[in-house]
PDB file of N, CA and C in Angstrom:
ATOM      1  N   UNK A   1     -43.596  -8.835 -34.657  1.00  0.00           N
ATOM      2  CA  UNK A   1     -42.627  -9.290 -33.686  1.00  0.00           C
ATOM      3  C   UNK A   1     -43.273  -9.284 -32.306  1.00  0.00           C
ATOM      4  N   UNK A   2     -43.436 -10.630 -32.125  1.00  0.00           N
ATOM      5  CA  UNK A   2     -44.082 -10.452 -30.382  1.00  0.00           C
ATOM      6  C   UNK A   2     -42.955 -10.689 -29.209  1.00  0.00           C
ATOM      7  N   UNK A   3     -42.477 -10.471 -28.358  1.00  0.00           N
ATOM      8  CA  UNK A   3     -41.602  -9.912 -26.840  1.00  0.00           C
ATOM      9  C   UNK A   3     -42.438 -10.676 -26.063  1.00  0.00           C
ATOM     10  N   UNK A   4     -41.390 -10.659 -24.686  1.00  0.00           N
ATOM     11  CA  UNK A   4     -42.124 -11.193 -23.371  1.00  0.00           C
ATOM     12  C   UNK A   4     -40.565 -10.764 -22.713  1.00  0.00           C
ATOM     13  N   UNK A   5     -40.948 -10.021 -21.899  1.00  0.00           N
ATOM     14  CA  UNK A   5     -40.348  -9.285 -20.500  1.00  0.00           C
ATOM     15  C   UNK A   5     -39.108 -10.441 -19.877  1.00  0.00           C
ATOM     16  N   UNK A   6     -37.702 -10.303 -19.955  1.00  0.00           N
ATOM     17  CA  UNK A   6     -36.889 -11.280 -19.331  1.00  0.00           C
ATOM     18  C   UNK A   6     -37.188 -10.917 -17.862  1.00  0.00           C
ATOM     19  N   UNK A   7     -36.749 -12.067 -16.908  1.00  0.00           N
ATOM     20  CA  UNK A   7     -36.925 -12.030 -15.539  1.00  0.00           C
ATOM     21  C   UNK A   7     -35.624 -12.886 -15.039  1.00  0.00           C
ATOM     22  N   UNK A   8     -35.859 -12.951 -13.819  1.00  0.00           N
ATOM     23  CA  UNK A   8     -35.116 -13.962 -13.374  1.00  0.00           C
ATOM     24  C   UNK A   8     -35.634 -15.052 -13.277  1.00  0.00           C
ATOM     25  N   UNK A   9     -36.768 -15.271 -13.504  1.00  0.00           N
ATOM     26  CA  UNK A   9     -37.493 -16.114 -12.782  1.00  0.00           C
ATOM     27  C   UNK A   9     -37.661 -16.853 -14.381  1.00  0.00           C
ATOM     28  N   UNK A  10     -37.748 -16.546 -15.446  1.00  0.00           N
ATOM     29  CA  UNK A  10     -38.030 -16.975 -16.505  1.00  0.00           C
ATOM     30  C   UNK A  10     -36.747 -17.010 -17.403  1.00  0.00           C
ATOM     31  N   UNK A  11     -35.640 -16.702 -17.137  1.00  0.00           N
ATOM     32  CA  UNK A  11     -34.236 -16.604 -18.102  1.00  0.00           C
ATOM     33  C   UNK A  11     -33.730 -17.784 -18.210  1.00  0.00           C
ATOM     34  N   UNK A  12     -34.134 -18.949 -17.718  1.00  0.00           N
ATOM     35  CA  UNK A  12     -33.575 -20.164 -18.068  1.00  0.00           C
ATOM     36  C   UNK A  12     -34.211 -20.888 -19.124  1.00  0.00           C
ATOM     37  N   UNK A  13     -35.584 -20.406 -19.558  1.00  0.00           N
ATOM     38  CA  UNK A  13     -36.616 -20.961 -20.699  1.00  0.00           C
ATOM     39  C   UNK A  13     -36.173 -20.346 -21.672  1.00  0.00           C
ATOM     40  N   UNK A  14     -34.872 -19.357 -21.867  1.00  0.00           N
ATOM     41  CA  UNK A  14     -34.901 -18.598 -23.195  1.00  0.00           C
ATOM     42  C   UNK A  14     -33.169 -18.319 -23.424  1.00  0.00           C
ATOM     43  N   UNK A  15     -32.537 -19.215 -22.974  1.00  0.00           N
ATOM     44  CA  UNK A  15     -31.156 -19.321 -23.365  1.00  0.00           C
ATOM     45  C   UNK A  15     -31.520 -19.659 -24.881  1.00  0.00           C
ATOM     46  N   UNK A  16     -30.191 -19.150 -25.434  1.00  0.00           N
ATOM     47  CA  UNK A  16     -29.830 -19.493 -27.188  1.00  0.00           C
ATOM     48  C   UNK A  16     -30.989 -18.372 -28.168  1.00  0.00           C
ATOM     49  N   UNK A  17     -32.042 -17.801 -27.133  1.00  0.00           N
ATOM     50  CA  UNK A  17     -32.796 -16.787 -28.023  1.00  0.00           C
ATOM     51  C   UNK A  17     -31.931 -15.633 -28.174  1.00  0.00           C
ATOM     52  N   UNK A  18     -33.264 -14.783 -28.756  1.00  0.00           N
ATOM     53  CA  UNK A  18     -32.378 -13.094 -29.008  1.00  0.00           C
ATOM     54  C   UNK A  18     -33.227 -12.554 -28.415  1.00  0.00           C
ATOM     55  N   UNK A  19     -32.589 -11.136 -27.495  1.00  0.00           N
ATOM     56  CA  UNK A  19     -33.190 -10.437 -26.813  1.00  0.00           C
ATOM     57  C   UNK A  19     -33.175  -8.612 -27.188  1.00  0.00           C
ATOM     58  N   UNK A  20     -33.876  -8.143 -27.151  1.00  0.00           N
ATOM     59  CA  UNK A  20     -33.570  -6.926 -27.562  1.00  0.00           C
ATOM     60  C   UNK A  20     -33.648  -5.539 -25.983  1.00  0.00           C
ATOM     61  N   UNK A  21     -32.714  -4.804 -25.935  1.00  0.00           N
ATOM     62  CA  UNK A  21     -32.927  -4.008 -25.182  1.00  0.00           C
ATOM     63  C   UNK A  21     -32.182  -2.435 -25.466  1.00  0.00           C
ATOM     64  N   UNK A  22     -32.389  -1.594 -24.723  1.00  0.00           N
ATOM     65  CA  UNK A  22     -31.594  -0.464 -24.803  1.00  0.00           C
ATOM     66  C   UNK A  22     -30.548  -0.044 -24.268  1.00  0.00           C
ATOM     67  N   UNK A  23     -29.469   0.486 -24.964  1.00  0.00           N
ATOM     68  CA  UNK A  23     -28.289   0.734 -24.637  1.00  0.00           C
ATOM     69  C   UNK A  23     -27.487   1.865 -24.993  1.00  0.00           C
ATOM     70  N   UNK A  24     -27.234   2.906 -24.494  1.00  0.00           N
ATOM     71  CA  UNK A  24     -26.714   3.927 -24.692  1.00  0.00           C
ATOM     72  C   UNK A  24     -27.684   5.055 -25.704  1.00  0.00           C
ATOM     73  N   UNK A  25     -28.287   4.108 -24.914  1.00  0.00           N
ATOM     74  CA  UNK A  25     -29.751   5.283 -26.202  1.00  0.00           C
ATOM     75  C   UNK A  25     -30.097   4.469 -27.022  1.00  0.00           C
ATOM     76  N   UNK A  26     -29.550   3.599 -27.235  1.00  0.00           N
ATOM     77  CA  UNK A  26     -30.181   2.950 -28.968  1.00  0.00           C
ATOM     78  C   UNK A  26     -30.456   1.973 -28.555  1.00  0.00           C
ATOM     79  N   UNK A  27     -31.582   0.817 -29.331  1.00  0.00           N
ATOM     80  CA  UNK A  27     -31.651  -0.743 -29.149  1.00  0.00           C
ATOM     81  C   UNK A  27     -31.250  -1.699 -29.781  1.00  0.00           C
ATOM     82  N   UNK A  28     -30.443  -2.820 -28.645  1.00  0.00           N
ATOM     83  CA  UNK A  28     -29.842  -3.284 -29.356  1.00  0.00           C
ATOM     84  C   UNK A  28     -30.438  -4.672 -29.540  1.00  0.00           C
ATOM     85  N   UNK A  29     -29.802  -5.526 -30.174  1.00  0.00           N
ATOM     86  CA  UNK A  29     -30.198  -7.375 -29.903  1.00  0.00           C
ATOM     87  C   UNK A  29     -29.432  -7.892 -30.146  1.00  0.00           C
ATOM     88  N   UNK A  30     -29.398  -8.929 -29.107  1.00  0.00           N
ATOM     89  CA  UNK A  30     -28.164  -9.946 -29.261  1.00  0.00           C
ATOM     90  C   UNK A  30     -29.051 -11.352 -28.785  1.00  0.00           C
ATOM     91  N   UNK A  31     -27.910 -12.168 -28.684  1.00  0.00           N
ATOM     92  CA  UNK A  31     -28.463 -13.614 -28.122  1.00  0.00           C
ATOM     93  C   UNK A  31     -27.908 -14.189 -26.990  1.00  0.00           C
ATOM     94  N   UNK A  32     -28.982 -14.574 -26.045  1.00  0.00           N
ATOM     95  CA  UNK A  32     -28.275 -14.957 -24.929  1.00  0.00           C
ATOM     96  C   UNK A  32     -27.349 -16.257 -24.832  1.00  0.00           C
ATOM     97  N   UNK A  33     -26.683 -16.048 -23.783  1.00  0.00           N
ATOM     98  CA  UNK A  33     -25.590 -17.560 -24.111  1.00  0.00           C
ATOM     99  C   UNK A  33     -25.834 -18.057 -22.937  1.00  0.00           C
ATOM    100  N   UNK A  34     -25.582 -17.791 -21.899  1.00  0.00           N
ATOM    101  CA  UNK A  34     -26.224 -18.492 -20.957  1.00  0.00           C
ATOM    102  C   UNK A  34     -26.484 -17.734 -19.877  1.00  0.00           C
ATOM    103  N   UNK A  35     -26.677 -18.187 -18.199  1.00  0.00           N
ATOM    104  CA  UNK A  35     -27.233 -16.862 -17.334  1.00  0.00           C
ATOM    105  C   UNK A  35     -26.922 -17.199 -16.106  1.00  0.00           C
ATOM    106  N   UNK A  36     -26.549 -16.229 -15.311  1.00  0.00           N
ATOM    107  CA  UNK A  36     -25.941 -16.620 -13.786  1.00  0.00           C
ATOM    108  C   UNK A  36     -26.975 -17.808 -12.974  1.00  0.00           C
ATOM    109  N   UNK A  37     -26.357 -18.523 -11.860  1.00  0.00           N
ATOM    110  CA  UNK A  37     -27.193 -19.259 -11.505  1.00  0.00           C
ATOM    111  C   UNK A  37     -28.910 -18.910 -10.253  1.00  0.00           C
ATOM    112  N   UNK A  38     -28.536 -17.400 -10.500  1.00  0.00           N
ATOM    113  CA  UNK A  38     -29.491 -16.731  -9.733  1.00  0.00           C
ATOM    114  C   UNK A  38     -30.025 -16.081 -10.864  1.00  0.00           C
ATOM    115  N   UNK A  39     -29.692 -16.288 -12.377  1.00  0.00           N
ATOM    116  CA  UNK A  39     -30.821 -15.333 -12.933  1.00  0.00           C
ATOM    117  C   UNK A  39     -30.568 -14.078 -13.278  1.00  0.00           C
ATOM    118  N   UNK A  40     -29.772 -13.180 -12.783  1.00  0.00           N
ATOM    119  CA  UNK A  40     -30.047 -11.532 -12.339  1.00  0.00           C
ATOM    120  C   UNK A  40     -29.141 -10.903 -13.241  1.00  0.00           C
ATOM    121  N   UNK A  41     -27.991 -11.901 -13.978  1.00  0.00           N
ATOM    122  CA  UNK A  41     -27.129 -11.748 -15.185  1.00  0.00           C
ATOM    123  C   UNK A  41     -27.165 -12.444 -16.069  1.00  0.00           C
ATOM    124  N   UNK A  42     -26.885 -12.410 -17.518  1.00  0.00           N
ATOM    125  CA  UNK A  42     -26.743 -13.453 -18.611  1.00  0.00           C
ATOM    126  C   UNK A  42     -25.648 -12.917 -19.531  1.00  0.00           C
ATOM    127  N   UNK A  43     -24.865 -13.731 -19.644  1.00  0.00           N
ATOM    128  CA  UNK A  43     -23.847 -13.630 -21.102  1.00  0.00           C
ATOM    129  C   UNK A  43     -24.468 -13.087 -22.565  1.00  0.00           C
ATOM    130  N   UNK A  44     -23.780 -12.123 -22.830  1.00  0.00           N
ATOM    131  CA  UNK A  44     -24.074 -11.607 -24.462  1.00  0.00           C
ATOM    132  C   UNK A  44     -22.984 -11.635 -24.914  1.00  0.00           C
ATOM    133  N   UNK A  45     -23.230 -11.842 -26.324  1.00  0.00           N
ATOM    134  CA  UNK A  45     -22.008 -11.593 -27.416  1.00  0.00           C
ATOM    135  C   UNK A  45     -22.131  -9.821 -27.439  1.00  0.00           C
ATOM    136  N   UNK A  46     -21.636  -9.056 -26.619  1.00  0.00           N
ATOM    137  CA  UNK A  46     -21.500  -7.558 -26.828  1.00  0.00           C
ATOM    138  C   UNK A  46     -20.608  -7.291 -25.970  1.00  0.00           C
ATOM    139  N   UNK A  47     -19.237  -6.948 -26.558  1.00  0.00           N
ATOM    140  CA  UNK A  47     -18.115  -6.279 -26.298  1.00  0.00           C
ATOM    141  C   UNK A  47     -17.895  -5.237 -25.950  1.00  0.00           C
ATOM    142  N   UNK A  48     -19.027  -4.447 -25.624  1.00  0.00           N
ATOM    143  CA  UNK A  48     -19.124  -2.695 -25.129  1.00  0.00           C
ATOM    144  C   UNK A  48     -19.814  -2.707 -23.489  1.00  0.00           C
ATOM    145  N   UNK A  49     -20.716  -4.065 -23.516  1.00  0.00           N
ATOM    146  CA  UNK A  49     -21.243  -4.045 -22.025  1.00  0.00           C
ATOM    147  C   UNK A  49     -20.099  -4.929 -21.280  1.00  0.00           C
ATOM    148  N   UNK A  50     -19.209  -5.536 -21.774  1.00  0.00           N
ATOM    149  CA  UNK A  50     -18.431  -6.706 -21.397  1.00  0.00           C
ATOM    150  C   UNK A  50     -18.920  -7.921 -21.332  1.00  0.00           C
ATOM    151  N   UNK A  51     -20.134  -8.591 -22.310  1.00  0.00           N
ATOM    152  CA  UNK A  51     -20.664  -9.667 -22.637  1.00  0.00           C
ATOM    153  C   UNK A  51     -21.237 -10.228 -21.434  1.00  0.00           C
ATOM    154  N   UNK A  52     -21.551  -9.181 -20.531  1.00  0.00           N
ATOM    155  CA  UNK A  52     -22.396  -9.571 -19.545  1.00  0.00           C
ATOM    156  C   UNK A  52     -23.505  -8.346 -19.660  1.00  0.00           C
ATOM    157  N   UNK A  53     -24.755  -8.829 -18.788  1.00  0.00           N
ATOM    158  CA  UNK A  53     -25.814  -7.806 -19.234  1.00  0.00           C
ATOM    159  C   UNK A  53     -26.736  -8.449 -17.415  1.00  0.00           C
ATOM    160  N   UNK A  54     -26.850  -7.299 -17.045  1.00  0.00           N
ATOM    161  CA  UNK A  54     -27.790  -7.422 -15.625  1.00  0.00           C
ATOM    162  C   UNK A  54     -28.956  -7.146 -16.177  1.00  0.00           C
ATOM    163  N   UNK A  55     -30.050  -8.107 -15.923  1.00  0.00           N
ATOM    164  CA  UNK A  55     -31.435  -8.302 -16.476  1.00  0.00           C
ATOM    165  C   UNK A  55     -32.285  -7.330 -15.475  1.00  0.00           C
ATOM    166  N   UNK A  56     -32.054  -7.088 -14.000  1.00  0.00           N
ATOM    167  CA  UNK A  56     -32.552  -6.515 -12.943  1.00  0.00           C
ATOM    168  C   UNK A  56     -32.756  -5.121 -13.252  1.00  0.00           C
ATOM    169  N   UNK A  57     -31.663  -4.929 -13.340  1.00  0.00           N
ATOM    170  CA  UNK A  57     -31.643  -2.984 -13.587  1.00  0.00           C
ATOM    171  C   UNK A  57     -32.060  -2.768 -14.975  1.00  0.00           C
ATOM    172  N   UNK A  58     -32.363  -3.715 -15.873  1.00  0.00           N
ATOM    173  CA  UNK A  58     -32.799  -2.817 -17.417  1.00  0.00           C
ATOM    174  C   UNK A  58     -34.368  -3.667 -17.692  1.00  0.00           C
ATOM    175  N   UNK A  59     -34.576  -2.995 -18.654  1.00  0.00           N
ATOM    176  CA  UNK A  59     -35.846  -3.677 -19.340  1.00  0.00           C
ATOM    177  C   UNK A  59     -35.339  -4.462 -20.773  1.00  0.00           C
ATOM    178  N   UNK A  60     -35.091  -5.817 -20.508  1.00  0.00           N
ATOM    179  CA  UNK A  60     -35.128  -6.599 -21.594  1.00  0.00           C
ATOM    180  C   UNK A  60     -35.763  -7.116 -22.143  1.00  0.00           C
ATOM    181  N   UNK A  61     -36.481  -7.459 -23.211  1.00  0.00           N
ATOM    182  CA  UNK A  61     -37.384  -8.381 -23.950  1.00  0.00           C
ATOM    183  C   UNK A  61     -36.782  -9.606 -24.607  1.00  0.00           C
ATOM    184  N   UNK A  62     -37.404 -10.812 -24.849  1.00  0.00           N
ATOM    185  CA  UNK A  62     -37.333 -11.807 -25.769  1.00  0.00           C
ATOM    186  C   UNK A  62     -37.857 -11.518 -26.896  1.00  0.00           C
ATOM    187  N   UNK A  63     -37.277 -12.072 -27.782  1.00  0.00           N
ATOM    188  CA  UNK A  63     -38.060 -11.610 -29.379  1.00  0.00           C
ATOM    189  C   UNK A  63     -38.748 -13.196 -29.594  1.00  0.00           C
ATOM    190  N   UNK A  64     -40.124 -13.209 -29.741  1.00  0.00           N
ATOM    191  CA  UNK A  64     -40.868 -14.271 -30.159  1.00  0.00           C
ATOM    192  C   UNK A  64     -41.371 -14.617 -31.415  1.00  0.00           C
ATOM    193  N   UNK A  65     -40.811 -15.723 -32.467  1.00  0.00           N
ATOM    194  CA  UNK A  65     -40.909 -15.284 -33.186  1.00  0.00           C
ATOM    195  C   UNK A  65     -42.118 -16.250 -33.800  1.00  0.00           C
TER     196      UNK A  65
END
């Protein structure tokens, strides 16, 4: 499984992928749906973060497959 670091600067090349990150201790993955127009947020299907996810404050990866 090869990753590459989400950014803001790069979150528009990887809508509709899956991303994996950590959350409450554990890691999770979901798929992005789409992403604020600055980048710095993106929509998830995850009902515990409120299907939003700030890319800034965490370490997210793309899963490359």
């Amino acid at each position: 499984m090869n990753t590459i670091r989400l950014t803001p600067s790069n979150v528009f090349q990887y809508i509709g992928r899956e991303i994996i990150f950590k959350s409450r201790k554990s890691h999770k993955v979901s798929r992005i749906i789409s992403a604020s127009k600055t980048g710095k947020t993106i929509q998830i299907d995850d009902p515990d973060l409120q299907n939003a996810l700030e890319i800034v404050s965490r370490i997210v990866y793309v899963i490359i497959e």
